[in-house]
PDB file of N, CA and C in Angstrom:
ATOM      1  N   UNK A   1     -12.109 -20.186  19.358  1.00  0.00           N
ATOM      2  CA  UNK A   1     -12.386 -19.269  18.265  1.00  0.00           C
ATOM      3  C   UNK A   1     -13.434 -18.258  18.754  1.00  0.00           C
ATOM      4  N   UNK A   2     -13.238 -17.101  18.616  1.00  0.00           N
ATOM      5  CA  UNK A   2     -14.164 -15.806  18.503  1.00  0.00           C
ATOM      6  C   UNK A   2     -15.893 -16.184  18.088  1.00  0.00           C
ATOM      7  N   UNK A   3     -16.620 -15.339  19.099  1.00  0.00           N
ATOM      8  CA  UNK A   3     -17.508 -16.021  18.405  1.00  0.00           C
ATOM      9  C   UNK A   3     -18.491 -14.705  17.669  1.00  0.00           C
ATOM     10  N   UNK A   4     -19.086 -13.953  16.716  1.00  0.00           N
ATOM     11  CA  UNK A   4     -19.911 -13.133  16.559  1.00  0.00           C
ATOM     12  C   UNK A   4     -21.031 -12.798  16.542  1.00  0.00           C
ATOM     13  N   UNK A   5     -21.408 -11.854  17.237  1.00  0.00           N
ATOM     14  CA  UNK A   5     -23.197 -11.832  16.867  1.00  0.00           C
ATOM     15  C   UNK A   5     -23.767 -10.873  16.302  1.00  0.00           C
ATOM     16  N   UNK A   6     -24.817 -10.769  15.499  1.00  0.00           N
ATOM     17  CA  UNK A   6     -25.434  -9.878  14.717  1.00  0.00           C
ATOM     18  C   UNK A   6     -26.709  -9.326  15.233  1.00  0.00           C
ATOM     19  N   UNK A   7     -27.249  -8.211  15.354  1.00  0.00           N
ATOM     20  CA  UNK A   7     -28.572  -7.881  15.726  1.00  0.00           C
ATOM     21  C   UNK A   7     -28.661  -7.089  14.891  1.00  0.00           C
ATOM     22  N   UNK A   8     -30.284  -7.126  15.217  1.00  0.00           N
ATOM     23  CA  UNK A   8     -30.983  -6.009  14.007  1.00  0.00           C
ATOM     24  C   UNK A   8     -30.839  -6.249  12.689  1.00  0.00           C
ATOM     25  N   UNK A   9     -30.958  -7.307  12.248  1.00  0.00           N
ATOM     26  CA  UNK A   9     -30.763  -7.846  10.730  1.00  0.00           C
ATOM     27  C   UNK A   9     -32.416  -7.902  10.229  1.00  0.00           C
ATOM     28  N   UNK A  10     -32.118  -6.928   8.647  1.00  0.00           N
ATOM     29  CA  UNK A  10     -33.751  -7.174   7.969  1.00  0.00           C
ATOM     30  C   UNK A  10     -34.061  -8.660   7.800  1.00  0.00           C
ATOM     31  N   UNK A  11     -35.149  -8.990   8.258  1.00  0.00           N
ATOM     32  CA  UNK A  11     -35.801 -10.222   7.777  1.00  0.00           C
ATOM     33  C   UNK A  11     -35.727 -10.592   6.400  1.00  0.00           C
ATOM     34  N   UNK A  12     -35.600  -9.899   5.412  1.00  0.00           N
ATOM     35  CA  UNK A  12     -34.980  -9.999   4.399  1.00  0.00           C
ATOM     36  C   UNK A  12     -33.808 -10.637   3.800  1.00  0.00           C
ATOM     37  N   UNK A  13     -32.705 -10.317   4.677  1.00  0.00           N
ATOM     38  CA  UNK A  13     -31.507 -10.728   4.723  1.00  0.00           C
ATOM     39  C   UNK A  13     -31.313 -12.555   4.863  1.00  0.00           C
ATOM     40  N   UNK A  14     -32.141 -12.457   6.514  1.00  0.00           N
ATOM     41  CA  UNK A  14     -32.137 -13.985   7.093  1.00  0.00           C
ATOM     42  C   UNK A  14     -32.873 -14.515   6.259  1.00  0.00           C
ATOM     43  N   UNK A  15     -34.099 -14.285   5.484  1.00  0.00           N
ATOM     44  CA  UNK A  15     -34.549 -15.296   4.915  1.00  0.00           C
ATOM     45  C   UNK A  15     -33.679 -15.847   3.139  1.00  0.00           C
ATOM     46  N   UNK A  16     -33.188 -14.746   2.747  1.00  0.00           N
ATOM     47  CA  UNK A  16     -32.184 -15.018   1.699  1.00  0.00           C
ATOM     48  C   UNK A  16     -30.997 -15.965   2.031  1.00  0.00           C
ATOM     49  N   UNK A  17     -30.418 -15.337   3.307  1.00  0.00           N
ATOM     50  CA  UNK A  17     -29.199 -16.401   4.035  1.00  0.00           C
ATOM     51  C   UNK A  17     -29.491 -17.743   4.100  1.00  0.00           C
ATOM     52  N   UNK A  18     -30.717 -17.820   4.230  1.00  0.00           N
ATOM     53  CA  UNK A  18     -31.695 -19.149   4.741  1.00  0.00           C
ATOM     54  C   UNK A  18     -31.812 -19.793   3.073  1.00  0.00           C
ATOM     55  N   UNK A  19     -31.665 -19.158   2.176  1.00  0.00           N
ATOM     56  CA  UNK A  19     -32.210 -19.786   0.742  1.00  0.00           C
ATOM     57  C   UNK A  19     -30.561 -19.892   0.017  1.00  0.00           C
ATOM     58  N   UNK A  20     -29.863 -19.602   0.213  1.00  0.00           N
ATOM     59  CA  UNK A  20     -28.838 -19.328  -0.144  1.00  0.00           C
ATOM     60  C   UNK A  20     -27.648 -20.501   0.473  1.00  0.00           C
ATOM     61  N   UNK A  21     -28.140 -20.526   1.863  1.00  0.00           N
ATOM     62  CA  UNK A  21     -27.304 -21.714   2.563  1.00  0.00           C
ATOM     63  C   UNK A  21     -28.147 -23.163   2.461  1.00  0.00           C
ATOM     64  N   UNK A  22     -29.398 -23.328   1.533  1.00  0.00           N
ATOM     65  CA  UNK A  22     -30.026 -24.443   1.095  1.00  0.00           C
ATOM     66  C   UNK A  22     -29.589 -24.448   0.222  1.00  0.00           C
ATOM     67  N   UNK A  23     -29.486 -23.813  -1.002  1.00  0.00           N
ATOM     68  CA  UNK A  23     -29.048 -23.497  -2.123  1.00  0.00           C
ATOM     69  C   UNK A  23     -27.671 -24.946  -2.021  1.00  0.00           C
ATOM     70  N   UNK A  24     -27.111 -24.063  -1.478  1.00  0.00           N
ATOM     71  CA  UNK A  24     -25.158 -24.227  -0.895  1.00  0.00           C
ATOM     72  C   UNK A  24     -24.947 -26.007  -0.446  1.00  0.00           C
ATOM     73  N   UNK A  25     -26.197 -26.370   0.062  1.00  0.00           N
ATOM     74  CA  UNK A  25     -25.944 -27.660   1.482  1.00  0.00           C
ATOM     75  C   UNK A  25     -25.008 -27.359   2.296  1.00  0.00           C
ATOM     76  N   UNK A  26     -25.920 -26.146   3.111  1.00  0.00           N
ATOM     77  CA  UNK A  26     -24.914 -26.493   4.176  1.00  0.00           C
ATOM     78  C   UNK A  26     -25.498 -25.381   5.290  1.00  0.00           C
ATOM     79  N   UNK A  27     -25.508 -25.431   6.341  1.00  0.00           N
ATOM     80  CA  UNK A  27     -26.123 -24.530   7.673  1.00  0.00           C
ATOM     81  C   UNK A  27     -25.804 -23.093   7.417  1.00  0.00           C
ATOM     82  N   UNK A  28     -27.151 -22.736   8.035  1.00  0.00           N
ATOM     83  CA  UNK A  28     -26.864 -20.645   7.785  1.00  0.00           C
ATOM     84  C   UNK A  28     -25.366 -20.389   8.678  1.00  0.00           C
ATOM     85  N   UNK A  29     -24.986 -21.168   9.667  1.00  0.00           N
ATOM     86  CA  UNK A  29     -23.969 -20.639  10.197  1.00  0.00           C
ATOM     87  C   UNK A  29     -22.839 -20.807   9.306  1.00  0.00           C
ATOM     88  N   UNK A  30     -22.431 -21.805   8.154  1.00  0.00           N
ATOM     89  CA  UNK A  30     -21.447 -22.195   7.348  1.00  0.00           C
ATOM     90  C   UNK A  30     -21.974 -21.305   6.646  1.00  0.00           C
ATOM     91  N   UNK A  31     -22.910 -20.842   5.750  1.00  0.00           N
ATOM     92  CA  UNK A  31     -23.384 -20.000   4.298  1.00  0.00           C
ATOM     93  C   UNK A  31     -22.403 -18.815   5.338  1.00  0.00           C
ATOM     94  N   UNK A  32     -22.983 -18.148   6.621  1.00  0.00           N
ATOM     95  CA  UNK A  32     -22.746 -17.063   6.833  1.00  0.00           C
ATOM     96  C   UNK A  32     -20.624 -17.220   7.145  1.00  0.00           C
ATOM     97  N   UNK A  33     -20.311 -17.805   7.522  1.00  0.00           N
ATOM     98  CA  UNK A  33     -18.805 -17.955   7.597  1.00  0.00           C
ATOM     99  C   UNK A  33     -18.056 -17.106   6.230  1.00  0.00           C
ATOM    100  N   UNK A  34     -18.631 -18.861   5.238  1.00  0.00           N
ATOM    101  CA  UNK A  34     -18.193 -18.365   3.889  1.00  0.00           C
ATOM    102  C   UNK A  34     -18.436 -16.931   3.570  1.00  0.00           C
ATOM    103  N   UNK A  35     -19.510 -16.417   3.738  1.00  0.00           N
ATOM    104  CA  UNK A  35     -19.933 -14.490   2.948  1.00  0.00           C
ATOM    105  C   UNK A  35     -18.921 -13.747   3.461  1.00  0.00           C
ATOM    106  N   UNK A  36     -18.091 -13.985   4.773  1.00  0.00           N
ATOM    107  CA  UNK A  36     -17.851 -13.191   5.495  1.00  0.00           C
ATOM    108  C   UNK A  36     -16.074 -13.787   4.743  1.00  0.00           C
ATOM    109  N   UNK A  37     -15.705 -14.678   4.827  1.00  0.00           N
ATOM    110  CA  UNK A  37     -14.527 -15.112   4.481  1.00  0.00           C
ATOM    111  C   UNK A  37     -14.294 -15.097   2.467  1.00  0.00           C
ATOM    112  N   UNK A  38     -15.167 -15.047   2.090  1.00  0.00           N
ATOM    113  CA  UNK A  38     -15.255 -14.501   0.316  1.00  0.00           C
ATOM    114  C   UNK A  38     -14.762 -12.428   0.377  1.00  0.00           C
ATOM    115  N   UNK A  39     -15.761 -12.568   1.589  1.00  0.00           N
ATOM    116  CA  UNK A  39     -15.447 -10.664   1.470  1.00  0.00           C
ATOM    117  C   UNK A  39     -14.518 -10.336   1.910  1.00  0.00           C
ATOM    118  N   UNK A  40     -14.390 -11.126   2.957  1.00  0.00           N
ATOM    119  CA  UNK A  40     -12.849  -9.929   4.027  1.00  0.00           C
ATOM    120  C   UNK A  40     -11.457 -10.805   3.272  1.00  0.00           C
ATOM    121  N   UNK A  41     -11.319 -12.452   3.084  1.00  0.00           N
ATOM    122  CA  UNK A  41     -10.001 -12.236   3.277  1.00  0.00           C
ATOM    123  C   UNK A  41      -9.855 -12.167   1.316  1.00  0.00           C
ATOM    124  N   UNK A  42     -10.319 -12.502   0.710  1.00  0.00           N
ATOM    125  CA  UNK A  42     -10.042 -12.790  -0.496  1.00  0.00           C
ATOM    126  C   UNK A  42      -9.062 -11.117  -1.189  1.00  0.00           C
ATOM    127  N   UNK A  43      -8.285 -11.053  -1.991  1.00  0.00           N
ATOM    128  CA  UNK A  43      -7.403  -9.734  -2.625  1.00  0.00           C
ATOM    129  C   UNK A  43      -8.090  -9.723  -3.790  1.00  0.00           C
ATOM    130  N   UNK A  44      -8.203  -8.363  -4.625  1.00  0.00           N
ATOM    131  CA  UNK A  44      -8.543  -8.424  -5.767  1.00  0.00           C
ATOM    132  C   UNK A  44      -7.248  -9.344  -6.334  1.00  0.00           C
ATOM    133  N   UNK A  45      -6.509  -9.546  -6.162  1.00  0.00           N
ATOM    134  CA  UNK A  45      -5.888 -10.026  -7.369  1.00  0.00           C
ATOM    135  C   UNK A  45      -6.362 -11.791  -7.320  1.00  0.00           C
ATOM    136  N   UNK A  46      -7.010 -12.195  -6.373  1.00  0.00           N
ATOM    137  CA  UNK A  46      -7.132 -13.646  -5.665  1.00  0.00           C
ATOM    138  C   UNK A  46      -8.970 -13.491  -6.983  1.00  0.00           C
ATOM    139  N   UNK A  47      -9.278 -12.572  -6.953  1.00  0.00           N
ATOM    140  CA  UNK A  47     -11.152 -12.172  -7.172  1.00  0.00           C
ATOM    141  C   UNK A  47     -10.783 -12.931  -8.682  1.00  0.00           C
ATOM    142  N   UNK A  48     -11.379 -13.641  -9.186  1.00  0.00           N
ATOM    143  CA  UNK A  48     -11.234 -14.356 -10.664  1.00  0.00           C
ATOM    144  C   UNK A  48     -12.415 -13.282 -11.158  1.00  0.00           C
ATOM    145  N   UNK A  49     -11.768 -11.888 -12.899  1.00  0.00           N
ATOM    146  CA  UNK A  49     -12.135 -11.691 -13.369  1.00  0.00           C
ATOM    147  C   UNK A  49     -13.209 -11.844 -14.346  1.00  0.00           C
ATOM    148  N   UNK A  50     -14.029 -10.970 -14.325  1.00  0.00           N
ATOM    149  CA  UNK A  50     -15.640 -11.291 -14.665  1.00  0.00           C
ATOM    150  C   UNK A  50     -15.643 -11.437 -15.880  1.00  0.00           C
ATOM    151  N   UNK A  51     -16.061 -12.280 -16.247  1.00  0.00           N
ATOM    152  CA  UNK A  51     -16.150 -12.729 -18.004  1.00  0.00           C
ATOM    153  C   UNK A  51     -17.407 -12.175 -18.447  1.00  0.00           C
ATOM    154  N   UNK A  52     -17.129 -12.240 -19.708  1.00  0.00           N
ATOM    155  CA  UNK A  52     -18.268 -11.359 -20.763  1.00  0.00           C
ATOM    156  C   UNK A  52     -19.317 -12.534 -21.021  1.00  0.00           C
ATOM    157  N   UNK A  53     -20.403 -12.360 -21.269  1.00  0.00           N
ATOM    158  CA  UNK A  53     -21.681 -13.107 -21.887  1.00  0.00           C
ATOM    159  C   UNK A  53     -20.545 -14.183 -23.259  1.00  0.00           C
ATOM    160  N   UNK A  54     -20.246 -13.582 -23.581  1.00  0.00           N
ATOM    161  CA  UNK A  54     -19.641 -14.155 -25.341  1.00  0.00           C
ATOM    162  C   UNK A  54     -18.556 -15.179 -24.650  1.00  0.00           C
ATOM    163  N   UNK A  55     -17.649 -14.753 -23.700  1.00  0.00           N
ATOM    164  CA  UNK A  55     -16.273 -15.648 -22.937  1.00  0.00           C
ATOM    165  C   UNK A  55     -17.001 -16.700 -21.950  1.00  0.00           C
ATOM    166  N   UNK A  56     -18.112 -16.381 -21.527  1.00  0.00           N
ATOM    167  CA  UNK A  56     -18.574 -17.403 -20.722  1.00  0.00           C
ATOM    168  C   UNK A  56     -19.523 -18.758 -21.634  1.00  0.00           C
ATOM    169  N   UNK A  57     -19.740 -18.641 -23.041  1.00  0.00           N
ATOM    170  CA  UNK A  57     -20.412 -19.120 -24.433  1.00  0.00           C
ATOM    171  C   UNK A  57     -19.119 -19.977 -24.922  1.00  0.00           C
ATOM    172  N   UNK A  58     -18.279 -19.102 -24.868  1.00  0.00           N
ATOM    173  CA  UNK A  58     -16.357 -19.471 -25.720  1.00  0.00           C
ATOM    174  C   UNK A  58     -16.050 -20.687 -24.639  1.00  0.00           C
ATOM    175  N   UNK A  59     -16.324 -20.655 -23.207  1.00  0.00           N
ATOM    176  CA  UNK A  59     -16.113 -21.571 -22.514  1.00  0.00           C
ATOM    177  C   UNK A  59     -16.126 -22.656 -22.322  1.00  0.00           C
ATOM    178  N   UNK A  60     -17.847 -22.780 -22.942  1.00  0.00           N
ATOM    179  CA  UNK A  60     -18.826 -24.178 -22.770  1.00  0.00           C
ATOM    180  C   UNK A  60     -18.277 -25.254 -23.320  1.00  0.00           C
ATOM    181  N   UNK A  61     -18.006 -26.400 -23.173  1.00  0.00           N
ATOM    182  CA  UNK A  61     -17.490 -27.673 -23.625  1.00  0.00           C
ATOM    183  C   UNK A  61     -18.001 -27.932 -24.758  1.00  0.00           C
ATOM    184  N   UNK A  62     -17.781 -28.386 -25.557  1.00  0.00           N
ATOM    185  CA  UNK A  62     -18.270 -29.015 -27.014  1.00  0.00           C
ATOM    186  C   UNK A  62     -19.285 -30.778 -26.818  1.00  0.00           C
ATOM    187  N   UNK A  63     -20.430 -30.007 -26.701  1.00  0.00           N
ATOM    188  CA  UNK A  63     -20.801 -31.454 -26.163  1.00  0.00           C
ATOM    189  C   UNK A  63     -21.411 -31.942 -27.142  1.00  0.00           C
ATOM    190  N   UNK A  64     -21.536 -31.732 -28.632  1.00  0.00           N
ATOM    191  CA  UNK A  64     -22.425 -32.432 -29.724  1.00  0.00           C
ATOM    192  C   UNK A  64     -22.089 -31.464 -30.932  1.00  0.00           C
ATOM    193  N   UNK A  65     -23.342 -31.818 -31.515  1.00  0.00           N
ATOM    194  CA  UNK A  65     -23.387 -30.986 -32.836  1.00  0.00           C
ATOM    195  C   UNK A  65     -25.175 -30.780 -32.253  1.00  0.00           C
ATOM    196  N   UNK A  66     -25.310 -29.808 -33.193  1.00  0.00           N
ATOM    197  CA  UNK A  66     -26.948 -29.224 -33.006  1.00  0.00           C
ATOM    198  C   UNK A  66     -27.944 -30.107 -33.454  1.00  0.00           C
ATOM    199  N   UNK A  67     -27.491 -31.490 -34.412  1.00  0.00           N
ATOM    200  CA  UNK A  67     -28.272 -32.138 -35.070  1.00  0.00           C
ATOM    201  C   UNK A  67     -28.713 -33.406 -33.346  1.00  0.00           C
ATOM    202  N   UNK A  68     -28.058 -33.237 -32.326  1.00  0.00           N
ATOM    203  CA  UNK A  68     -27.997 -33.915 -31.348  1.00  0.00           C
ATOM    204  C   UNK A  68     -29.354 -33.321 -30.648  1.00  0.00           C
ATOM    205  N   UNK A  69     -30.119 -32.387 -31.519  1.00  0.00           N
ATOM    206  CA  UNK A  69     -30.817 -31.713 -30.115  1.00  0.00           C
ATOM    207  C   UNK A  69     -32.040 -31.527 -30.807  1.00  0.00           C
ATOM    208  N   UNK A  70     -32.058 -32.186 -32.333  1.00  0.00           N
ATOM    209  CA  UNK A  70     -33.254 -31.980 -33.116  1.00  0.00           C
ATOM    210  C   UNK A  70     -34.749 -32.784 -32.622  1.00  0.00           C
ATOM    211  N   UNK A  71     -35.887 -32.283 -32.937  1.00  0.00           N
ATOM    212  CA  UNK A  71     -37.237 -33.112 -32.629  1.00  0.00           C
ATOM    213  C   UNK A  71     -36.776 -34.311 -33.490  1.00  0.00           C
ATOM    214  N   UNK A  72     -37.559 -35.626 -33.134  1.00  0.00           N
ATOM    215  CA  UNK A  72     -37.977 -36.562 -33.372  1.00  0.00           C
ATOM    216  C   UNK A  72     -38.928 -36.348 -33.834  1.00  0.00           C
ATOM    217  N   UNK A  73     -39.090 -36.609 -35.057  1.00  0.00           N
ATOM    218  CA  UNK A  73     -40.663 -36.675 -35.498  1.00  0.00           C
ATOM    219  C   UNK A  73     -41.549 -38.229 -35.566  1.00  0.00           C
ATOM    220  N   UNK A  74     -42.139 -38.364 -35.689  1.00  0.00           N
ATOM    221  CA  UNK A  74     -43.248 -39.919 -35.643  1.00  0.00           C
ATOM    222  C   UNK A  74     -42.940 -40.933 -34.617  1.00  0.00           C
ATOM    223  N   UNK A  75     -42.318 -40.188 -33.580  1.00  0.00           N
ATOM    224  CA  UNK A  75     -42.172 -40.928 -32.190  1.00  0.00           C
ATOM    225  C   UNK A  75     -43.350 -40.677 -31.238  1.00  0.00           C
ATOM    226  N   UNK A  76     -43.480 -39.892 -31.361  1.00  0.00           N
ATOM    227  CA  UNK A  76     -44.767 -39.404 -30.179  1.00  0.00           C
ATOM    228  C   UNK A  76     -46.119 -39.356 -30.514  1.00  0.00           C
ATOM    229  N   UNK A  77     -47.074 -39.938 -29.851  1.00  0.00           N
ATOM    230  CA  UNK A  77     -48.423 -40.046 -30.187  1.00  0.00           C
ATOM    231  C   UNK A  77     -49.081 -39.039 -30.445  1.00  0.00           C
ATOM    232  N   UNK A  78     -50.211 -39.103 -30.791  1.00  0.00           N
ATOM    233  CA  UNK A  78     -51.193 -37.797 -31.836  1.00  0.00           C
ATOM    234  C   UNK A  78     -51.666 -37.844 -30.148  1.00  0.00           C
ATOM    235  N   UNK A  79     -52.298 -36.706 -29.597  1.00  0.00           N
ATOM    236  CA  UNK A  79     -53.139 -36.231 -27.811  1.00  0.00           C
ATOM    237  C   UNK A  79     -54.411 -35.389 -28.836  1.00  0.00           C
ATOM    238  N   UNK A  80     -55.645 -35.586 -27.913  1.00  0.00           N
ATOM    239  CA  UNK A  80     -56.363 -35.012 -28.566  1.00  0.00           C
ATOM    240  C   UNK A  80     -56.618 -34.258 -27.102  1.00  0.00           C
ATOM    241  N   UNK A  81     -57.053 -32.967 -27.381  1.00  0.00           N
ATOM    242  CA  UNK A  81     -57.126 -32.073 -26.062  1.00  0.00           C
ATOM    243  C   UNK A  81     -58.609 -31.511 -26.272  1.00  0.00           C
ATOM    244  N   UNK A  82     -58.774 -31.996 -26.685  1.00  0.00           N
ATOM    245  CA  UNK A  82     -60.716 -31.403 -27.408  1.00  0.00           C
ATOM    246  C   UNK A  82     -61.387 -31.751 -25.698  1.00  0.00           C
ATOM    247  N   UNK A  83     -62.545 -31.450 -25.541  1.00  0.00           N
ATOM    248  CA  UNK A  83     -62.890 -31.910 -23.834  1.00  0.00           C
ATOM    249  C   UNK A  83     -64.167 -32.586 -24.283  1.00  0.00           C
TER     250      UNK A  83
END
């Protein structure tokens, strides 16, 4: 396989590549593969259309009711923060 090299890259760049391929799990040389294989071979028609704030909300799984997410009251101790 071909192999490529890059020079003259902002330090900027590498250190994002570097946060980005931690991010990921997985080596700057794999993060950098993938960037390069998302951009070149993918078709717009392959690109999954960008959803709206409201369609990405419409999405979310139904995981409760809101009463699932209420305070507890007289569970937690009185803290006095006075010094």
């Amino acid at each position: 396989m071909p192999d490529l090299t890059l020079r003259d890259i902002e330090p900027e760049l590498i250190e994002k590549l570097k946060q980005r391929a931690e991010e990921n799990c997985q080596s700057i040389e794999a993060e950098h593969r993938q960037i390069l294989r998302e951009a070149l071979l993918e078709t717009v028609t392959e690109q999954k259309p960008k959803l709206s704030f409201e369609e990405h909300l419409l999405a979310m799984p139904n995981v409760g009711s809101d009463d699932d997410f209420q305070r507890i009251t007289g569970a937690m101790r009185e803290i006095n923060l006075d010094p």
